[in-house]
N, C-alpha and C. Protein backbone atom coordinates (compact mmCIF):
# COMPACT_ATOMS: atom_id res chain seq x y z
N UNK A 1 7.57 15.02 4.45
CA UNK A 1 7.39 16.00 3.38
C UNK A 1 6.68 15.34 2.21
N UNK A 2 5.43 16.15 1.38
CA UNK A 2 5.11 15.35 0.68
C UNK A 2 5.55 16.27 -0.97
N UNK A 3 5.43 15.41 -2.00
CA UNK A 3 5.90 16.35 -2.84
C UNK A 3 4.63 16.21 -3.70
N UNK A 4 4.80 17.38 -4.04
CA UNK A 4 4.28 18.72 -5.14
C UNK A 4 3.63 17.75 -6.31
N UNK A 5 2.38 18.09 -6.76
CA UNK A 5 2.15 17.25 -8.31
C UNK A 5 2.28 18.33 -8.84
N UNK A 6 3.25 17.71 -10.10
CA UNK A 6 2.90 19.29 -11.16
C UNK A 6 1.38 19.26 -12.41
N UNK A 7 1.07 20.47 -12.25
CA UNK A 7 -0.21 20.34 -12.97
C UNK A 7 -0.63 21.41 -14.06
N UNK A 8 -0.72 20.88 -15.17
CA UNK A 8 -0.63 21.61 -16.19
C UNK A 8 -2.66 21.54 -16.49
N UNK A 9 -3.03 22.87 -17.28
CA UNK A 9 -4.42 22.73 -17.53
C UNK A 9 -4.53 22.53 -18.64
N UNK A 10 -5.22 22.26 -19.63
CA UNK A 10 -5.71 21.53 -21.06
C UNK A 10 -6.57 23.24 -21.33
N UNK A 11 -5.95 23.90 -22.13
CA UNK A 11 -6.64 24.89 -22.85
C UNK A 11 -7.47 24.14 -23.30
N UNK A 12 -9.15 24.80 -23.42
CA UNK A 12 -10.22 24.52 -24.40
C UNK A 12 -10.54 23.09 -24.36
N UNK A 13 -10.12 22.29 -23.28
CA UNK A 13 -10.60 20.97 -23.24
C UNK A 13 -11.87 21.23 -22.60
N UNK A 14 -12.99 19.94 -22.45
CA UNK A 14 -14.30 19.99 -22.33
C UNK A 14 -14.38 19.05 -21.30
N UNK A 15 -14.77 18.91 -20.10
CA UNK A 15 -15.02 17.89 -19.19
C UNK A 15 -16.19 17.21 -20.10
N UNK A 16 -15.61 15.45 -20.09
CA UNK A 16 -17.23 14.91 -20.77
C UNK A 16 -18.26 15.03 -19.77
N UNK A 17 -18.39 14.77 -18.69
CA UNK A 17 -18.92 14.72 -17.40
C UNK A 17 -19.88 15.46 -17.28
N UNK A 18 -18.85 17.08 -16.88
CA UNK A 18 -19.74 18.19 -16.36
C UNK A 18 -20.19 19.29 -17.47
N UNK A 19 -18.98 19.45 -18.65
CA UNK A 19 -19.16 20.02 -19.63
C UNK A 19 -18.37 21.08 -19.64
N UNK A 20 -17.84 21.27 -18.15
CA UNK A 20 -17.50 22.74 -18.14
C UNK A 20 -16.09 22.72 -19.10
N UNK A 21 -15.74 23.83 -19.69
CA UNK A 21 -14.90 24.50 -20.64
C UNK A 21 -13.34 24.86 -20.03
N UNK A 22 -12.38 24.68 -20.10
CA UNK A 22 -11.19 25.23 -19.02
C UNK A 22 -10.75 24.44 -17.49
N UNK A 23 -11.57 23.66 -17.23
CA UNK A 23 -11.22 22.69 -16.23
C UNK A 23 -10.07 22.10 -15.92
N UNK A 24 -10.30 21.06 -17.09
CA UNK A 24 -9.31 20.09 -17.23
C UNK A 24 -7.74 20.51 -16.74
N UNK A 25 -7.40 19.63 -15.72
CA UNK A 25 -6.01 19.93 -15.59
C UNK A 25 -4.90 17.97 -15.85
N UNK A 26 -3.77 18.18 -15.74
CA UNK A 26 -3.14 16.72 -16.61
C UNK A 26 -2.13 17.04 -15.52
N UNK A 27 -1.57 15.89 -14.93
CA UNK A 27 -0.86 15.36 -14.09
C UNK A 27 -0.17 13.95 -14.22
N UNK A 28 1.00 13.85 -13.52
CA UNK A 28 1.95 12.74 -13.53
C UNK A 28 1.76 11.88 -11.97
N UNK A 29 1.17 10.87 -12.16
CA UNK A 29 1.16 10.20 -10.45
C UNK A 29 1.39 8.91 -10.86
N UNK A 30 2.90 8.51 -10.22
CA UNK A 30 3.40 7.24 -10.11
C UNK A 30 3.43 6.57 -11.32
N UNK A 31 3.80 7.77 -12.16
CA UNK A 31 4.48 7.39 -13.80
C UNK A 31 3.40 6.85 -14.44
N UNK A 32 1.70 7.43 -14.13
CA UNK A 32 0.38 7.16 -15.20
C UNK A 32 0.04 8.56 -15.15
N UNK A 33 -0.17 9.22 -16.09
CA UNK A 33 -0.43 9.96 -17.08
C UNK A 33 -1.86 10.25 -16.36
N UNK A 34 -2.91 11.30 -15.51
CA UNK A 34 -4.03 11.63 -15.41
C UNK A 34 -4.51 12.58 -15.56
N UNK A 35 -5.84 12.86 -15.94
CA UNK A 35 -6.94 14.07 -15.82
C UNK A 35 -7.65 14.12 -15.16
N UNK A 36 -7.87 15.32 -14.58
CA UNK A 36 -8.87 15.60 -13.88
C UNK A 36 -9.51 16.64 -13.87
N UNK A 37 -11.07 17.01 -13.76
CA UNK A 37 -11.85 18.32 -13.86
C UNK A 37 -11.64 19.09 -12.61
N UNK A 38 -11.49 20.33 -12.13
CA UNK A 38 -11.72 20.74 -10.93
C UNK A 38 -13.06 21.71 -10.36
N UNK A 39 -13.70 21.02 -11.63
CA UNK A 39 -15.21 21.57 -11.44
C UNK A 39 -15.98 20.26 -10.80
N UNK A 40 -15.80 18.72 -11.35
CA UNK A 40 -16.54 17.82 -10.65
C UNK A 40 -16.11 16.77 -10.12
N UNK A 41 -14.78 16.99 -10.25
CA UNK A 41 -13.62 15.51 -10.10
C UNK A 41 -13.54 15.06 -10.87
N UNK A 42 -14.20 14.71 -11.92
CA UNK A 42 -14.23 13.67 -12.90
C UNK A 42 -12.70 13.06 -13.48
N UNK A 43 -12.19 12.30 -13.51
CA UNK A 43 -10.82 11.60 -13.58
C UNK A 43 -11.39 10.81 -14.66
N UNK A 44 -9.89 10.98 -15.43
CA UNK A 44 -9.21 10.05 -16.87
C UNK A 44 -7.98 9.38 -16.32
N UNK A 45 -7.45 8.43 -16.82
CA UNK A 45 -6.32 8.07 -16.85
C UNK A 45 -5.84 7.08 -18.12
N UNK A 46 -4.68 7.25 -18.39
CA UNK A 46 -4.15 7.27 -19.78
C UNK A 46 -3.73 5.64 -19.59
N UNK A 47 -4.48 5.31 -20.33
CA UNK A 47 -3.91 3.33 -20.33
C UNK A 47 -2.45 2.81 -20.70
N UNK A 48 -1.93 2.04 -20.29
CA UNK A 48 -0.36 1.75 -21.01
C UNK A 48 -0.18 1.33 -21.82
N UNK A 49 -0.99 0.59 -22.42
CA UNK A 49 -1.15 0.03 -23.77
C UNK A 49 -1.45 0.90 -24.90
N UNK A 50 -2.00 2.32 -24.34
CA UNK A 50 -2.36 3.21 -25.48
C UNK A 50 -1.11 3.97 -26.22
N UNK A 51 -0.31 4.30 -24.63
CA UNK A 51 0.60 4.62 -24.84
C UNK A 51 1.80 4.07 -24.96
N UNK A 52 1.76 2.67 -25.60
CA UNK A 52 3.12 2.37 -26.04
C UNK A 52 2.73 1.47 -27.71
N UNK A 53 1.95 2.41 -28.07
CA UNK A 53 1.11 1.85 -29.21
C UNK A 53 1.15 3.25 -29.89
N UNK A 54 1.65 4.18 -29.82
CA UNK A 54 0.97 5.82 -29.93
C UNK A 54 1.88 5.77 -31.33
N UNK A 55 3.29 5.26 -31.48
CA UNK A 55 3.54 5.29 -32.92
C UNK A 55 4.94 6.33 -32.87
N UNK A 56 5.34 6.88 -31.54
CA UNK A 56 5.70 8.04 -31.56
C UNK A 56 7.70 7.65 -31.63
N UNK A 57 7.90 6.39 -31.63
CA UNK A 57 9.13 5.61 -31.43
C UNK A 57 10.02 6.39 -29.58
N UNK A 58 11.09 6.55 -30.31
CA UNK A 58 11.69 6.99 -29.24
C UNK A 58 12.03 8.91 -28.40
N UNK A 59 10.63 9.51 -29.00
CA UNK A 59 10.48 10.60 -28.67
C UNK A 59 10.48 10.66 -27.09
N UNK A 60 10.69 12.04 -26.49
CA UNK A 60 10.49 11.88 -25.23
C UNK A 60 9.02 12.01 -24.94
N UNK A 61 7.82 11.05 -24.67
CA UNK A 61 6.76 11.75 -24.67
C UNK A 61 6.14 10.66 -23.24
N UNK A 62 5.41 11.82 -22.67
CA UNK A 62 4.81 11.08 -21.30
C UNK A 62 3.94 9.90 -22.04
N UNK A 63 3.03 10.77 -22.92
CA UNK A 63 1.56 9.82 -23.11
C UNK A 63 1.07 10.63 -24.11
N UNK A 64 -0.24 9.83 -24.73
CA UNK A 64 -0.77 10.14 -25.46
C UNK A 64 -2.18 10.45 -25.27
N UNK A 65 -2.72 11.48 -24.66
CA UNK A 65 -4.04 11.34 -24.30
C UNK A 65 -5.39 12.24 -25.02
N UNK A 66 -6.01 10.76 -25.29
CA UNK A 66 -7.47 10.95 -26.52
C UNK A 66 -8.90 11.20 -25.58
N UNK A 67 -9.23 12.24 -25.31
CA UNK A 67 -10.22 12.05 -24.38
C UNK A 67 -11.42 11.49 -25.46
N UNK A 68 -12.56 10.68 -24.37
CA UNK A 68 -13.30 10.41 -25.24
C UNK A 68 -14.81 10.80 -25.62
């Protein structure tokens, strides 16, 4: 059995890539934080260092992600 990614989409985010508008979807795989377009593939992934630098102390928060 394989399990399920859950996948949330980024209202009004912008693929840098392809450009397209509404793409972007954000996912949890093996506790790193990713993006991905489902217009060109184009993949982000959220560094660990960014996110344990984010300032946020002991909130519950996956990540912090700055596209660039």
């Amino acid at each position: 059995m394989t399990t399920r990614k859950k996948k949330r989409f980024i209202a009004g985010a912008v693929c840098p890539k392809c450009k397209a508008m509404d793409s972007l979807m954000l996912y949890l795989e093996h506790n790193v934080e990713k993006v991905e377009c489902v217009q060109c593939g184009y993949q982000m992934t959220q560094p660990d260092a960014a996110v344990s630098k984010s300032g946020h102390g002991s909130d519950q928060l996956i990540g912090v992600f700055k596209p660039e």
